[in-house]
C-alpha atoms as a PDB file:
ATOM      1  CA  UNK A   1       4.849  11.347   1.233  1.00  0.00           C
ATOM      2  CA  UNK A   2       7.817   9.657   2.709  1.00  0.00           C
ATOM      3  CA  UNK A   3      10.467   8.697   0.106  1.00  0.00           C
ATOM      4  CA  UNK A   4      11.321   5.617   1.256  1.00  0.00           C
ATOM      5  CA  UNK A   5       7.708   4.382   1.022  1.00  0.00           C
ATOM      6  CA  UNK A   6       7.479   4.883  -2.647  1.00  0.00           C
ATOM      7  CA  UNK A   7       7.536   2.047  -4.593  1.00  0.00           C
ATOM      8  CA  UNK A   8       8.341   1.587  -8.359  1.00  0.00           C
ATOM      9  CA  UNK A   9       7.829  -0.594 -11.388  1.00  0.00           C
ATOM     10  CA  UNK A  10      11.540  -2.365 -10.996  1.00  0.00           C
ATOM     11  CA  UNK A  11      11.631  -2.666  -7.327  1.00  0.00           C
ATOM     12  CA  UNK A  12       8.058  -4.476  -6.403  1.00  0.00           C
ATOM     13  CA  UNK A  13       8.012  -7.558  -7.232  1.00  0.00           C
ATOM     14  CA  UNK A  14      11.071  -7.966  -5.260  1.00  0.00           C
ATOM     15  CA  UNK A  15       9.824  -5.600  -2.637  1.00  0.00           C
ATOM     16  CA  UNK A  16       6.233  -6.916  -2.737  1.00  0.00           C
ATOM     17  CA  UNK A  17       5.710 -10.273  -4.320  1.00  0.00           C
ATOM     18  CA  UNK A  18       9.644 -11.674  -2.702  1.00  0.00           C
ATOM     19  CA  UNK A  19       8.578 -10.293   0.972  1.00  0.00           C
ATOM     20  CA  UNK A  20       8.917 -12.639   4.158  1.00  0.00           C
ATOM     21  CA  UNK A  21       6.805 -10.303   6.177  1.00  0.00           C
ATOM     22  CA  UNK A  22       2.817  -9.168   4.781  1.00  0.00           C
ATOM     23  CA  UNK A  23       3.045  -5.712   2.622  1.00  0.00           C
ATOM     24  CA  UNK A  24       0.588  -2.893   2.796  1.00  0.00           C
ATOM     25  CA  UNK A  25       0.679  -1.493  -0.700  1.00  0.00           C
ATOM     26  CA  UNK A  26      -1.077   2.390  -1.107  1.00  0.00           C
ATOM     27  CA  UNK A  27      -2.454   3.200  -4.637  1.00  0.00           C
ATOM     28  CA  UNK A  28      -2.479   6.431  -4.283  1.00  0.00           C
ATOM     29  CA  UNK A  29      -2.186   9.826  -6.514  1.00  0.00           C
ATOM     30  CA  UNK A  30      -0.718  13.596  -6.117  1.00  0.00           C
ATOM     31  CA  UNK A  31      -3.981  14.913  -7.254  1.00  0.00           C
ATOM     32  CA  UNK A  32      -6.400  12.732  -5.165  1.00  0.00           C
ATOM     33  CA  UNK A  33      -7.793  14.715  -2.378  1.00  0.00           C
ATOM     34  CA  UNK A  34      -8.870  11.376  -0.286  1.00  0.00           C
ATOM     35  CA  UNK A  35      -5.242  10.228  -1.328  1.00  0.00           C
ATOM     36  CA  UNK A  36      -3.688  12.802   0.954  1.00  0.00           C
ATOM     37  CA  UNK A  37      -6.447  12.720   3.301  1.00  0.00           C
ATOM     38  CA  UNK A  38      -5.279   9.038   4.850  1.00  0.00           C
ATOM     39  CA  UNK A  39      -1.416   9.884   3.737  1.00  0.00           C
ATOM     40  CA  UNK A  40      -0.877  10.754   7.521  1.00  0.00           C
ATOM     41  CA  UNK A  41      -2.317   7.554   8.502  1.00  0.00           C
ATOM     42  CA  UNK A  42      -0.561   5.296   6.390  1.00  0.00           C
ATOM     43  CA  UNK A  43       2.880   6.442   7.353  1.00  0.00           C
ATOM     44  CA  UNK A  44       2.166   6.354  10.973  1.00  0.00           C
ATOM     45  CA  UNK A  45       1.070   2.690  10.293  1.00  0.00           C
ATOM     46  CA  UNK A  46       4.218   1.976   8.581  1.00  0.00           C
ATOM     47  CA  UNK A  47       5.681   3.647  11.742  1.00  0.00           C
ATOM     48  CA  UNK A  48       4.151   1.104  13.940  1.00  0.00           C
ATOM     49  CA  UNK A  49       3.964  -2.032  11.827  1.00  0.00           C
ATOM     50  CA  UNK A  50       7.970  -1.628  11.293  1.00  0.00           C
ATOM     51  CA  UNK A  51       9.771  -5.241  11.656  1.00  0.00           C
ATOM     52  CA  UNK A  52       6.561  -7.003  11.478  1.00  0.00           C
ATOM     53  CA  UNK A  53       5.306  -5.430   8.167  1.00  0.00           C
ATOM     54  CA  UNK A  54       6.298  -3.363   5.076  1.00  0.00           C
ATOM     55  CA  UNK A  55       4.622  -0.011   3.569  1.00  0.00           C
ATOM     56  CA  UNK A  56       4.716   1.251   0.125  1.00  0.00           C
ATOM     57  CA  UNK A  57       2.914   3.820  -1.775  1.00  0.00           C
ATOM     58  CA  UNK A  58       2.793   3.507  -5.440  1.00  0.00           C
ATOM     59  CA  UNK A  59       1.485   6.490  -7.791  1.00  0.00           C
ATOM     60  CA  UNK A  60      -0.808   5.015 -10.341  1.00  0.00           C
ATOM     61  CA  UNK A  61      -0.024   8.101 -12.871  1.00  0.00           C
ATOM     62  CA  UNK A  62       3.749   7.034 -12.573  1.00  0.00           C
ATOM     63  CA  UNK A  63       3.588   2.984 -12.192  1.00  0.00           C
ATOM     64  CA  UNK A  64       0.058   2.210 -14.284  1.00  0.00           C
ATOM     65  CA  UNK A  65       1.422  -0.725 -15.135  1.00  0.00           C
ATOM     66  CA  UNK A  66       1.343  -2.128 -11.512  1.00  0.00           C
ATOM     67  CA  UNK A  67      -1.989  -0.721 -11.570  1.00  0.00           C
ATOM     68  CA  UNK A  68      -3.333  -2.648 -14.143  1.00  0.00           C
ATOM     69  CA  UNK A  69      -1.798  -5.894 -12.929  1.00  0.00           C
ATOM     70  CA  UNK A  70      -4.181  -5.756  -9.830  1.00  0.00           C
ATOM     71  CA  UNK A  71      -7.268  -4.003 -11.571  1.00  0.00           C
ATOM     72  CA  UNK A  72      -6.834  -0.573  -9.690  1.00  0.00           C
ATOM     73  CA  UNK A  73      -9.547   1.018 -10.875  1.00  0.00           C
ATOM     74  CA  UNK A  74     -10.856   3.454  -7.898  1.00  0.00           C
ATOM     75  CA  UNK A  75      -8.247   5.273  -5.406  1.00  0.00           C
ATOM     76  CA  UNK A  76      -6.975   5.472  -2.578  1.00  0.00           C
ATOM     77  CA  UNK A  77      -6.939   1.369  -2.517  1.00  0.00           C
ATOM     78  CA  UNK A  78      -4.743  -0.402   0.169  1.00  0.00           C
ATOM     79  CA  UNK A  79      -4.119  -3.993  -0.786  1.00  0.00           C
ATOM     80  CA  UNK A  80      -2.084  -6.448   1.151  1.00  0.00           C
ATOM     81  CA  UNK A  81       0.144  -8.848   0.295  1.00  0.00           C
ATOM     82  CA  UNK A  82       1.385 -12.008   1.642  1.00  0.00           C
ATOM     83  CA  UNK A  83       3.467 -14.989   0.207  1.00  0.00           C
ATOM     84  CA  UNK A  84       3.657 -13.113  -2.913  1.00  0.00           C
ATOM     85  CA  UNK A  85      -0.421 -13.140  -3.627  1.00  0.00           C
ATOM     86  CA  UNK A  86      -3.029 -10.609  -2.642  1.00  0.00           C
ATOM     87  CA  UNK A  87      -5.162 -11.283   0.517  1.00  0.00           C
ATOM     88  CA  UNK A  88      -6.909  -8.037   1.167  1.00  0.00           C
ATOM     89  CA  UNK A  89      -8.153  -5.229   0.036  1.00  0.00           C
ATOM     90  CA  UNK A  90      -9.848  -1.928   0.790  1.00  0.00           C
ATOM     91  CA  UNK A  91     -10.722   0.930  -1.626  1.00  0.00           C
ATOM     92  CA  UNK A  92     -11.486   4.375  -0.444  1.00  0.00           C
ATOM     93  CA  UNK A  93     -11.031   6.309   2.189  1.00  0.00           C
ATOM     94  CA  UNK A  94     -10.407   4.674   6.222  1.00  0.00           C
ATOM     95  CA  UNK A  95      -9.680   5.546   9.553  1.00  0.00           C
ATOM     96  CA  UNK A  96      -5.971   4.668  10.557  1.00  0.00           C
ATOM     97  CA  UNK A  97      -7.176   1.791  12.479  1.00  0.00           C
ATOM     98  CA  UNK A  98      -8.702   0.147   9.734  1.00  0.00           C
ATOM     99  CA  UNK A  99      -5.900   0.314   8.027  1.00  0.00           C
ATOM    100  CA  UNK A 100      -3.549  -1.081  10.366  1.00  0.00           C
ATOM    101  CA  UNK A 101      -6.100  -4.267  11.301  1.00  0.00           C
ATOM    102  CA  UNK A 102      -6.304  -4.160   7.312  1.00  0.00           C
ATOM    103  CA  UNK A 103      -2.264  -5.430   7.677  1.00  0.00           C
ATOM    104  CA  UNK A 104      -2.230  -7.143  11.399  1.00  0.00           C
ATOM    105  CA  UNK A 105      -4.621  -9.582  10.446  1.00  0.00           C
ATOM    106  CA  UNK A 106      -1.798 -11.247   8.306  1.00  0.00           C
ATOM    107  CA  UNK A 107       1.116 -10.956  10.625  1.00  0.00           C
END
């Protein structure tokens, strides 16, 4: 995983929630095969999406408490934010263009 997706506990509400541009947000965890499986993916969409959209990756083990605030109860789950709200959400396992319409949809 790419450093500067990770996101923590302090940083994402400003990060997320305070955002002028939509946020692709990857619940995600060291030990979940399917987790690494669309890693790849999800920082080549951050890749592309740059300037028009933001990336992050939080670890549930480390930042449950973000977890729980948007009932993350199954991962991988990508959720998207916009305005500060969540507008989208997929849970499992997708192709990387599913996962980048999952985000251009709100640009």
């Amino acid at each position: 995983m790419a450093d500067n997706l990770a996101m923590t506990t302090d940083r994402f509400d400003a990060e997320v929630l305070n955002s002028d541009v939509p946020v692709l947000v990857d619940f995600w965890a060291p030990w979940c095969g399917p987790c690494r499986m669309i890693a790849g993916s999800v920082a080549e969409v951050a890749t592309e999406l740059e300037g028009r959209a933001k990336v992050f990756k939080v670890d549930v083990d480390e930042n449950g408490e973000i977890a729980s605030r948007y009932g993350i109860m199954s991962i991988p789950a990508l959720v998207v934010f916009k305005g500060g709200e969540e507008v989208d959400r997929m849970v499992g396992m997708g192709p990387k263009e599913a996962i980048k319409n999952l985000v251009e949809k709100f640009i």
